[in-house]
Protein backbone atom coordinates (compact mmCIF):
# COMPACT_ATOMS: atom_id res chain seq x y z
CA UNK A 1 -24.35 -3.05 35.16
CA UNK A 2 -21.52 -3.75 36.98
CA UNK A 3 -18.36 -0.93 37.36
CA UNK A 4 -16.05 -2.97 34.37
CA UNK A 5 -18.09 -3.95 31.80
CA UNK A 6 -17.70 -1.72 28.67
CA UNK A 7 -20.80 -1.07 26.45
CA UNK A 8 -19.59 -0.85 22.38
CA UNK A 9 -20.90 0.53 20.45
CA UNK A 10 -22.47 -1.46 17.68
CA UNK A 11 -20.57 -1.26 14.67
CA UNK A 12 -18.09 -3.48 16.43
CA UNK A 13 -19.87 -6.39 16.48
CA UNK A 14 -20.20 -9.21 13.73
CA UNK A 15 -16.73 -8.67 12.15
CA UNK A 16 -13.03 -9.76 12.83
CA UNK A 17 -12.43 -12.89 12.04
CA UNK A 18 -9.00 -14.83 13.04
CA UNK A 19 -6.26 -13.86 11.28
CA UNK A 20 -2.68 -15.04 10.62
CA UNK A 21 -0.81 -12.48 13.36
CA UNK A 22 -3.46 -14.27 15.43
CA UNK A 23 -2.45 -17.66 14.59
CA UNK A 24 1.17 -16.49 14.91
CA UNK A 25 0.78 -15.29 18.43
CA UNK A 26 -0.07 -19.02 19.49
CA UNK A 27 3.12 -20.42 17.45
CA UNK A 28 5.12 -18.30 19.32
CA UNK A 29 3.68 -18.95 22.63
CA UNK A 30 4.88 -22.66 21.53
CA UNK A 31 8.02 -21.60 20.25
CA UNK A 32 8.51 -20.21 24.04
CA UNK A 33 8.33 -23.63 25.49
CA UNK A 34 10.88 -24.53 23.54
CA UNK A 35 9.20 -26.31 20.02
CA UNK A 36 10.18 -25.34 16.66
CA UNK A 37 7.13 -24.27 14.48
CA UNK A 38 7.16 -23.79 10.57
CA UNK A 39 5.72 -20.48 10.31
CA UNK A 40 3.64 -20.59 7.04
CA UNK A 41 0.44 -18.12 8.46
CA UNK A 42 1.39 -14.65 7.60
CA UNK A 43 1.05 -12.92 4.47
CA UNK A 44 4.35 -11.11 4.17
CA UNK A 45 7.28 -11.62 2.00
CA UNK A 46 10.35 -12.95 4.57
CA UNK A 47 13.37 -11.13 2.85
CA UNK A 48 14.62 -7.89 4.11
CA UNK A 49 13.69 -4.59 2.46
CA UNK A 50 16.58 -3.70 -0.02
CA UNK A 51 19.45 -1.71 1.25
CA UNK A 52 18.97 1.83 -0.62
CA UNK A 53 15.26 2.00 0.64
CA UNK A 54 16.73 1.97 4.05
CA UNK A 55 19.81 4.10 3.31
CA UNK A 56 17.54 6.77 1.83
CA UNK A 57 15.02 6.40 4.53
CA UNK A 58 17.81 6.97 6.57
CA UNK A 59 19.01 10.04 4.90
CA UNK A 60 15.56 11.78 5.47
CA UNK A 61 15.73 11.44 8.57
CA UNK A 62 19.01 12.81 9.10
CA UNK A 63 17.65 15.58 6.71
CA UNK A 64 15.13 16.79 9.29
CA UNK A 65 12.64 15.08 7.19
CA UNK A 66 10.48 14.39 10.43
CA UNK A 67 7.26 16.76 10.19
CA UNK A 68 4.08 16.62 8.91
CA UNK A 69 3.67 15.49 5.53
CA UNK A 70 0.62 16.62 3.11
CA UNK A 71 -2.41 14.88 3.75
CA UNK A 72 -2.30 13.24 0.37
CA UNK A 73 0.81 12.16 0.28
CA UNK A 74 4.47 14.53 -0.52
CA UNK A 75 4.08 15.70 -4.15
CA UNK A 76 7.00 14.27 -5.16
CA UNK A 77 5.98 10.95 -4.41
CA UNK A 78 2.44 11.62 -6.15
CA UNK A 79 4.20 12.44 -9.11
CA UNK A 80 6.75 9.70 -9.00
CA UNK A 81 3.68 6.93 -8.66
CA UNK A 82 1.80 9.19 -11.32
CA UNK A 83 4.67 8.62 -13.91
CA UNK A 84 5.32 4.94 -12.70
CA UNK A 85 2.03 3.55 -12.88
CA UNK A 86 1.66 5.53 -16.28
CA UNK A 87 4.61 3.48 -17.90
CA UNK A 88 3.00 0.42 -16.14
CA UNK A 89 -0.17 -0.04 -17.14
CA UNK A 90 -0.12 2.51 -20.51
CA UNK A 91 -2.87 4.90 -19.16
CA UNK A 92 -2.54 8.36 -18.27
CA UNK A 93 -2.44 9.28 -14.38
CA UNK A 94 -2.20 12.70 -13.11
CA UNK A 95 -0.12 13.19 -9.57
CA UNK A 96 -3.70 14.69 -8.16
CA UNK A 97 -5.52 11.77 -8.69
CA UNK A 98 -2.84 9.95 -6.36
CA UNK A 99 -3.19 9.40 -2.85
CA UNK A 100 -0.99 7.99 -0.55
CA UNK A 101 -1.67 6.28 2.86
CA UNK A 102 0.29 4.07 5.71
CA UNK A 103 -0.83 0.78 3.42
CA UNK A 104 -3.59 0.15 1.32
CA UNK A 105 -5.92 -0.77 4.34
CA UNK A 106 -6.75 2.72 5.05
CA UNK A 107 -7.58 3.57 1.40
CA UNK A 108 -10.23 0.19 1.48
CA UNK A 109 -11.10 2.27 4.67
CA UNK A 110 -11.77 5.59 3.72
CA UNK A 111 -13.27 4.61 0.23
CA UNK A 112 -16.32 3.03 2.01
CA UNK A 113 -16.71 5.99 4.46
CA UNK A 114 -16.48 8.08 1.42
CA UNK A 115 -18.69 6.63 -1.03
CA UNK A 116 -21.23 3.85 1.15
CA UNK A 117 -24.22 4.73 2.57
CA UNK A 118 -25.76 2.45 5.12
CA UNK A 119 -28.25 -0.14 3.30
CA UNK A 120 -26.09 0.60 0.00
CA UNK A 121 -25.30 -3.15 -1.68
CA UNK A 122 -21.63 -4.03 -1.91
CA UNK A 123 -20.66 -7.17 -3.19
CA UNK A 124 -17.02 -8.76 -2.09
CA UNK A 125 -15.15 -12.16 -3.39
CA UNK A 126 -16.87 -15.28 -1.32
CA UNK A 127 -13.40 -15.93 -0.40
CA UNK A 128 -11.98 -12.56 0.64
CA UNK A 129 -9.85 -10.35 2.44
CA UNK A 130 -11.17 -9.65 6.01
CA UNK A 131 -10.57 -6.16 5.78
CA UNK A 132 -13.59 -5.37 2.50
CA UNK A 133 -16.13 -7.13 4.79
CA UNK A 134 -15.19 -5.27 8.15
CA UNK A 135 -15.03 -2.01 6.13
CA UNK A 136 -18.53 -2.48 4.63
CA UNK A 137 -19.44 -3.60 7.95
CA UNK A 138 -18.52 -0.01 9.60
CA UNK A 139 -20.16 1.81 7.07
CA UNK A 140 -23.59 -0.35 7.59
CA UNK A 141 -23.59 -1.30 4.49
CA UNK A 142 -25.84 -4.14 2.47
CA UNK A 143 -23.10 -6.82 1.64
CA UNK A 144 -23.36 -10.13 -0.36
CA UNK A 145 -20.81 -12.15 -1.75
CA UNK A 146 -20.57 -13.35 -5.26
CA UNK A 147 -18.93 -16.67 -6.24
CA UNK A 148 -15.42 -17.47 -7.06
CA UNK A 149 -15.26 -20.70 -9.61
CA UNK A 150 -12.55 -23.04 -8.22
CA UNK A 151 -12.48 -24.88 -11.39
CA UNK A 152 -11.23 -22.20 -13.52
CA UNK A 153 -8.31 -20.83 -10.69
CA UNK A 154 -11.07 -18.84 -8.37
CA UNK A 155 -11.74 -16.75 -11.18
CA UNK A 156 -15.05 -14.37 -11.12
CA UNK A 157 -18.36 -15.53 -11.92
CA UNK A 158 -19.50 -13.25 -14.08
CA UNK A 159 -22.86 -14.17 -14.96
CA UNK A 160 -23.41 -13.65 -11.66
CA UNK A 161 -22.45 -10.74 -11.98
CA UNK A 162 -24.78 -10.10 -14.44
CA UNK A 163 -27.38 -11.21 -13.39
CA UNK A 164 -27.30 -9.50 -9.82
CA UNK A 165 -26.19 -6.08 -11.35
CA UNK A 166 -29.49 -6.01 -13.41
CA UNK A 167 -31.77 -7.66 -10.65
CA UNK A 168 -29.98 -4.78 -7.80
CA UNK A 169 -28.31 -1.77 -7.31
CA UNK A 170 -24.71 -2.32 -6.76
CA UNK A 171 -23.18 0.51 -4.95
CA UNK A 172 -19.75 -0.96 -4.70
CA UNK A 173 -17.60 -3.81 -6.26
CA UNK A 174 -14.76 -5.13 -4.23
CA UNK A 175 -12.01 -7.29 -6.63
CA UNK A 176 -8.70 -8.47 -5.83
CA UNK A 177 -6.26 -9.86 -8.38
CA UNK A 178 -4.02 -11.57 -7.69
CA UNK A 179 -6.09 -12.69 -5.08
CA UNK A 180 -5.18 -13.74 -1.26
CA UNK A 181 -5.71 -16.54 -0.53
CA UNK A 182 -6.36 -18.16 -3.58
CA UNK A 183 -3.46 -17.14 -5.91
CA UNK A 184 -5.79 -16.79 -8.53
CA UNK A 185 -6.03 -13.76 -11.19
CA UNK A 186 -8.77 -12.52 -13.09
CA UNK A 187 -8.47 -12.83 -16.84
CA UNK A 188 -8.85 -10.56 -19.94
CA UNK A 189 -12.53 -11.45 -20.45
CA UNK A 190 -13.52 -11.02 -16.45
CA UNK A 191 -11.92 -7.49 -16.30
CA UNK A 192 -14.37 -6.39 -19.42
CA UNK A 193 -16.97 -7.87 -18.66
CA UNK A 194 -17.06 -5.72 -14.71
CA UNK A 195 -15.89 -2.55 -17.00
CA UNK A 196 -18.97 -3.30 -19.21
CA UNK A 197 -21.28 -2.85 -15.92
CA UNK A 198 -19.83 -0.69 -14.07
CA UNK A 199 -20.16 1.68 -16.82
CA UNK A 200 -23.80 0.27 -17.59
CA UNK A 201 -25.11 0.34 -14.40
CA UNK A 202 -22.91 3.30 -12.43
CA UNK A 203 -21.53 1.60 -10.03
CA UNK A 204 -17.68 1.90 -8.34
CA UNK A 205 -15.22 -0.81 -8.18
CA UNK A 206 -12.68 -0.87 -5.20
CA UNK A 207 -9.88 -3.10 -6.77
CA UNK A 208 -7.06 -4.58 -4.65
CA UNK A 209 -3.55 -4.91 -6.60
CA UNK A 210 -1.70 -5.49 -3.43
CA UNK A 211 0.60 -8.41 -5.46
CA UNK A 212 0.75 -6.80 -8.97
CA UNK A 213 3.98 -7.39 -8.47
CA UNK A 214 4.21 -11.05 -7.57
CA UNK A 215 2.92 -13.28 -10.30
CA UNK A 216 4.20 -16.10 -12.41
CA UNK A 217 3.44 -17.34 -15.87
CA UNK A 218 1.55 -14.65 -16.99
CA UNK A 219 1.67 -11.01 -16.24
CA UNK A 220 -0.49 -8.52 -13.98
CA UNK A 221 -3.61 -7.15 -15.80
CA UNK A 222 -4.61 -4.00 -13.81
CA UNK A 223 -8.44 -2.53 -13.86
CA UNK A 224 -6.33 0.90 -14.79
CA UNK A 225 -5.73 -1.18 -18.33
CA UNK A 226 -9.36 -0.10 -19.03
CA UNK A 227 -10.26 3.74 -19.38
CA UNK A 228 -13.82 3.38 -19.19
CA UNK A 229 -13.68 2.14 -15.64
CA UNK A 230 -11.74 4.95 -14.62
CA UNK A 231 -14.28 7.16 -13.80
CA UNK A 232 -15.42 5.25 -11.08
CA UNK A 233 -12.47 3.54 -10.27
CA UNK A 234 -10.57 3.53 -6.74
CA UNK A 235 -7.32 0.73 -7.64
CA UNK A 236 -5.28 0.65 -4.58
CA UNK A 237 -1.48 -1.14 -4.51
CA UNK A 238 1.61 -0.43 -2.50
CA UNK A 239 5.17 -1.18 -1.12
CA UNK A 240 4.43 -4.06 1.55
CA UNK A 241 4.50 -7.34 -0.62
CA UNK A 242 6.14 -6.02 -3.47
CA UNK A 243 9.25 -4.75 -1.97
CA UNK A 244 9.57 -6.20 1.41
CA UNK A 245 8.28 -3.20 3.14
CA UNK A 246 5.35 -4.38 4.97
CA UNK A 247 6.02 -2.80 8.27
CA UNK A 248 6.90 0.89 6.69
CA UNK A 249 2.97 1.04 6.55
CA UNK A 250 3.16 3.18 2.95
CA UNK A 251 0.39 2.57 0.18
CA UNK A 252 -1.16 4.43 -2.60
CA UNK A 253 -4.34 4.77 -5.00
CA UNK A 254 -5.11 5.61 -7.62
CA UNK A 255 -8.87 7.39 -8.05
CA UNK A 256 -10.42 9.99 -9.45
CA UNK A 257 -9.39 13.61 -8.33
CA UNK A 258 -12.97 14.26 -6.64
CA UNK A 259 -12.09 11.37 -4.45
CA UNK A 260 -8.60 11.87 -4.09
CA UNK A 261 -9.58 15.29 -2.11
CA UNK A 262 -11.98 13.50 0.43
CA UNK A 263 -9.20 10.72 1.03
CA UNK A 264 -7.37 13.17 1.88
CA UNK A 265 -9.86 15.00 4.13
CA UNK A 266 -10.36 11.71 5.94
CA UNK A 267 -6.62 11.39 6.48
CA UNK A 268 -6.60 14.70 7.91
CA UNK A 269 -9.07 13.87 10.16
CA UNK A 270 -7.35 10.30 11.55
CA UNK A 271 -4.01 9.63 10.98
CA UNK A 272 -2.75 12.83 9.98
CA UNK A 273 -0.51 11.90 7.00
CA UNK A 274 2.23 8.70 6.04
CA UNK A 275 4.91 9.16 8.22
CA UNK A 276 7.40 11.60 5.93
CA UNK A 277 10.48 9.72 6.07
CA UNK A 278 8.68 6.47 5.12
CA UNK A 279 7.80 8.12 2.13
CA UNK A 280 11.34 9.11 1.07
CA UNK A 281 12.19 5.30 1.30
CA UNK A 282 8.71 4.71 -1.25
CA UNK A 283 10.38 7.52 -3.34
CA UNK A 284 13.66 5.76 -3.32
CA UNK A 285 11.91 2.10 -3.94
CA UNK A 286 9.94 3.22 -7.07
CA UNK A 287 12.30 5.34 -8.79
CA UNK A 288 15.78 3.30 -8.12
CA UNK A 289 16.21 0.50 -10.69
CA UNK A 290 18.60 -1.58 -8.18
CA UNK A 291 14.84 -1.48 -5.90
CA UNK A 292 13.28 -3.03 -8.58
CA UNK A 293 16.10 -5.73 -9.12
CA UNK A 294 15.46 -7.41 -5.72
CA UNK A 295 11.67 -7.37 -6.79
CA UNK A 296 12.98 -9.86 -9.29
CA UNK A 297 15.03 -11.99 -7.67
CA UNK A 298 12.27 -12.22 -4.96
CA UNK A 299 9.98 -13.26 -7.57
CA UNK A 300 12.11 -15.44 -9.09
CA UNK A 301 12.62 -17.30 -5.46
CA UNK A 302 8.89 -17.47 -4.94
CA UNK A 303 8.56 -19.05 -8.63
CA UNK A 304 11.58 -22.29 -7.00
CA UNK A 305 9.45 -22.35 -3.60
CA UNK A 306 6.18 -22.89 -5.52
CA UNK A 307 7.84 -25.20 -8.40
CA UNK A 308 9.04 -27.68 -5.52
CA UNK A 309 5.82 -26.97 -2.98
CA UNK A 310 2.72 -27.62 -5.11
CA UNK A 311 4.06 -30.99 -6.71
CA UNK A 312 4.86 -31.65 -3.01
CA UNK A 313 1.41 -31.19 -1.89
CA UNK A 314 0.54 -32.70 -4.77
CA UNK A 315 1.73 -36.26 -3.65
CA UNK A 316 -0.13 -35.83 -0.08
CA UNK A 317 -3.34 -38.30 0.12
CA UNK A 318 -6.40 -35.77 0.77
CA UNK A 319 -4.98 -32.76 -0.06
CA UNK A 320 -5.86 -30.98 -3.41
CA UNK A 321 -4.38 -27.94 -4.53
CA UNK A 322 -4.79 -25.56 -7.26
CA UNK A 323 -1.21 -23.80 -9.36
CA UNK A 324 -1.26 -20.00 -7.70
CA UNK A 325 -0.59 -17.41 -11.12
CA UNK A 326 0.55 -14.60 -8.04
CA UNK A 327 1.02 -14.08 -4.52
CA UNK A 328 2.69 -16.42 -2.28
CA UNK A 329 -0.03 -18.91 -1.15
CA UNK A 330 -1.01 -22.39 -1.50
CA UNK A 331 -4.76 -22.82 -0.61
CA UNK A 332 -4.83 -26.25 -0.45
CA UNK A 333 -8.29 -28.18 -0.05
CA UNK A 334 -8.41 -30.74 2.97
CA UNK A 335 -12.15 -31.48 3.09
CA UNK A 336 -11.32 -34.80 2.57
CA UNK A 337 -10.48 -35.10 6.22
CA UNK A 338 -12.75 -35.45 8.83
CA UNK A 339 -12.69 -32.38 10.25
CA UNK A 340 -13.32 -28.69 9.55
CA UNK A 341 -10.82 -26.32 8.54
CA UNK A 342 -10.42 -24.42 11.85
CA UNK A 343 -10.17 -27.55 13.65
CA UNK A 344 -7.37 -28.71 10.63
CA UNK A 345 -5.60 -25.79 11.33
CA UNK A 346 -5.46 -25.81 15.41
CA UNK A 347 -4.21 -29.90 15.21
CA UNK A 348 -1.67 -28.45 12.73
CA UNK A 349 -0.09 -25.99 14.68
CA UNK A 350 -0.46 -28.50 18.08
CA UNK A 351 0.26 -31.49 16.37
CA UNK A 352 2.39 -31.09 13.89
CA UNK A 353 3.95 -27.29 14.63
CA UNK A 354 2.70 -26.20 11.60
CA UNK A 355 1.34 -22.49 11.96
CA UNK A 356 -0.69 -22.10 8.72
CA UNK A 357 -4.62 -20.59 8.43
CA UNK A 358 -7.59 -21.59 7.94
CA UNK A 359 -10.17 -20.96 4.80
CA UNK A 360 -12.64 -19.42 6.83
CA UNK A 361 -10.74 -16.93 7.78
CA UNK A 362 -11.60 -15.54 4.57
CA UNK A 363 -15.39 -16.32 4.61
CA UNK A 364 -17.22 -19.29 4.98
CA UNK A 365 -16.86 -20.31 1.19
CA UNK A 366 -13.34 -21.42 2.54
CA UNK A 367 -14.35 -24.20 4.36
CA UNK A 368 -12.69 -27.03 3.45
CA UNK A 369 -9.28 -25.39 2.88
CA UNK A 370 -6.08 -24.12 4.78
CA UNK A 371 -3.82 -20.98 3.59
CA UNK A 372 -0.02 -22.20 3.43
CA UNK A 373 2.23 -18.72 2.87
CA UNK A 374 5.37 -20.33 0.91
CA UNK A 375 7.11 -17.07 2.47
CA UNK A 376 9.59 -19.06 3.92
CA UNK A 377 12.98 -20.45 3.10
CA UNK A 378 13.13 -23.80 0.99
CA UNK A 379 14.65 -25.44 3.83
CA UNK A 380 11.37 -24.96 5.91
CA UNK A 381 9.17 -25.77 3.24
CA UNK A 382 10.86 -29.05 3.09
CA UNK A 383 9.93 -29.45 6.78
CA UNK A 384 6.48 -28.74 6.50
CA UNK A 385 6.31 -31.30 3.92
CA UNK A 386 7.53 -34.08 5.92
CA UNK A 387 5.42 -32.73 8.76
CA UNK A 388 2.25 -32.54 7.04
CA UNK A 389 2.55 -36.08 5.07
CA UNK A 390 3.43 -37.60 8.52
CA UNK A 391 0.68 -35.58 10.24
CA UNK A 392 -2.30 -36.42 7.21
CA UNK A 393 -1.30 -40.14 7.45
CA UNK A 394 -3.06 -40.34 10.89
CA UNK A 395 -6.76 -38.59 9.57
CA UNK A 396 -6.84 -39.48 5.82
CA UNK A 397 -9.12 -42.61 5.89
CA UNK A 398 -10.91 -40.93 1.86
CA UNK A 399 -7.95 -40.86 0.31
CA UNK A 400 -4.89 -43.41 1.22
């Protein structure tokens, strides 16, 4: 073996697919030569986080508030999530059975290594999140992937569902609503029908609220609206998409207080804690009402970015595209061209400088479509628009 080559270990292999701070590193490597690329490929909201979350951030710091935090999260912030989510969602949460983390990825993380055995069966969205899979992955976990139905907005397939939770032993559910990349949300009738197994057959269900915050014509329904999930419920949320905080790395969850403990234990035993100050800024963001005014008005400027862009897309030859209830993504279907979504995405971003991602990247149900993150000013949208009509002109023979 020769004197550089590194031997992995094992449990590195088979995940990490591309992803959009992937994509981005190649736009800017364009933008360096001098070309102007429409960044649509990230998933993060492109306003600035409010003033008072910095200010108070700020003040922590110049309080000395730059020490070791409790494992779990400062109890002040457990309590002040505790009596949030409480008025949210109409359920009763106790401060112990809230943990907080540098973003929600951790608490995917450390739910797996808490609760997964390897050969245990997880099942995660066909279009998903990268992280659930690589999580499952680590953990050597059994995973399958049930189906999302396009037709009705990428909602679950709950017969499925069914049908699989008496056939197998489910260890582990993995939901997110509103879902990346799709937009969709889960209805009423999905929700109860997963509470109505989980309880039946004793399984857990990891559920990723990441953009409770963020939808449109109808309003978030969490899996905390239904008690009888609760016992074997992790729901995990945060500050990154809803209030412009994605780089203050600060998350929470909400599970029971069993769990809560060894979430903690495993944060001991990695990261430590949530940087303290960091937390002070949460504190500030979840308490202050003025923090929850820009949550509205950047709502209200995703609802005039999505009102002009999906009629837009709309009016494109071979591109199909679905009205997103939450988040800030347009997964538009291109299969009509002749050519696969990865390779749709690279003649984007070299053709057209359009920096957008590909379907796959969230599984290989997402063949066929491309991830465009309306995170971006009207002005660009409008650019991408005229790029992409220009640039589908040249490959749509299906459609024109």
């Amino acid at each position: 073996m020769a004197t550089d080559e590194i031997r992995f270990a094992e449990r590195l292999f088979g995940f990490g697919r591309v992803t959009g701070f992937e994509v981005k590193q190649k736009a800017l490597a364009l933008e360096a030569q001098g070309i102007e690329v429409v960044h649509l490929e990230v998933g993060e909201p492109d306003f600035p986080t409010p003033p008072n979350i910095i200010n108070a951030a700020k003040s922590a710091l110049d309080a000395g508030q730059t020490h070791y935090a409790p494992s779990a999260g400062l109890p002040v912030l457990r309590e002040a999530v505790a009596e949030h989510i409480a008025g949210k969602y109409r359920t009763t949460v106790r401060p112990s059975e809230v943990v907080i983390a540098p973003g929600a990825k951790p608490l995917i993380f450390f739910s797996f290594q808490a609760l997964v055995n390897p050969g245990e069966l997880v099942l995660i969205p066909e279009i998903n999140f990268p992280a659930y899979e690589a999580a499952a992955m680590i953990v050597g976990a059994r995973i399958e992937t049930y189906p999302l139905l396009a037709e009705k907005g990428f909602r679950p397939d709950t017969d499925w569902l069914t049908d699989k939770a008496a056939e197998d032993q489910i260890r582990m559910l993995v939901i997110n609503s509103p879902h990346n990349p799709t937009g969709g949300m889960f209805a009423q009738e999905d929700y109860k029908r997963i509470a109505e197994l989980a309880e039946m057959h004793g399984f857990w269900v990891l559920s990723d609220e990441v953009y409770s915050s963020i939808t449109y014509d109808e309003p978030h329904v969490s899996t905390l609206h239904f008690p009888e999930l609760k016992p074997r419920l992790i729901m995990v949320d945060g500050w990154s998409k809803t209030f412009a905080m994605t780089g203050w790395r600060v998350g929470f969850g909400i599970v029971p207080e069993q769990l809560a403990k060894k979430l903690a234990t495993l944060t001991t035993n990695s990261n430590s804690c949530t940087c303290t100050f960091n937390q002070y800024g949460a504190l500030e963001a979840i308490k202050n009402p003025e923090s929850w005014r820009a949550v509205e008005q950047m709502r209200q400027e995703f609802i005039r970015r999505s009102e002009y862009l999906i009629p837009a897309l709309r009016e494109i030859d071979c591109v199909k595209v679905g009205e997103p209830k939450g988040t800030f993504y347009a997964f538009a279907d291109m299969s009509s061209l002749p050519m696969t979504s990865k390779e749709i995405n690279d003649r984007l971003l070299e053709e057209a400088h359009i920096a957008a991602l590909h379907g796959t990247a969230f599984g290989e149900a997402g063949e066929g479509y491309v991830r465009f993150s309306f995170a971006n000013s009207l002005v660009n949208l409008r650019s991408f628009i005229d790029r992409l009509t220009a640039w589908v002109e040249k490959y749509c023979t299906e459609c024109g």
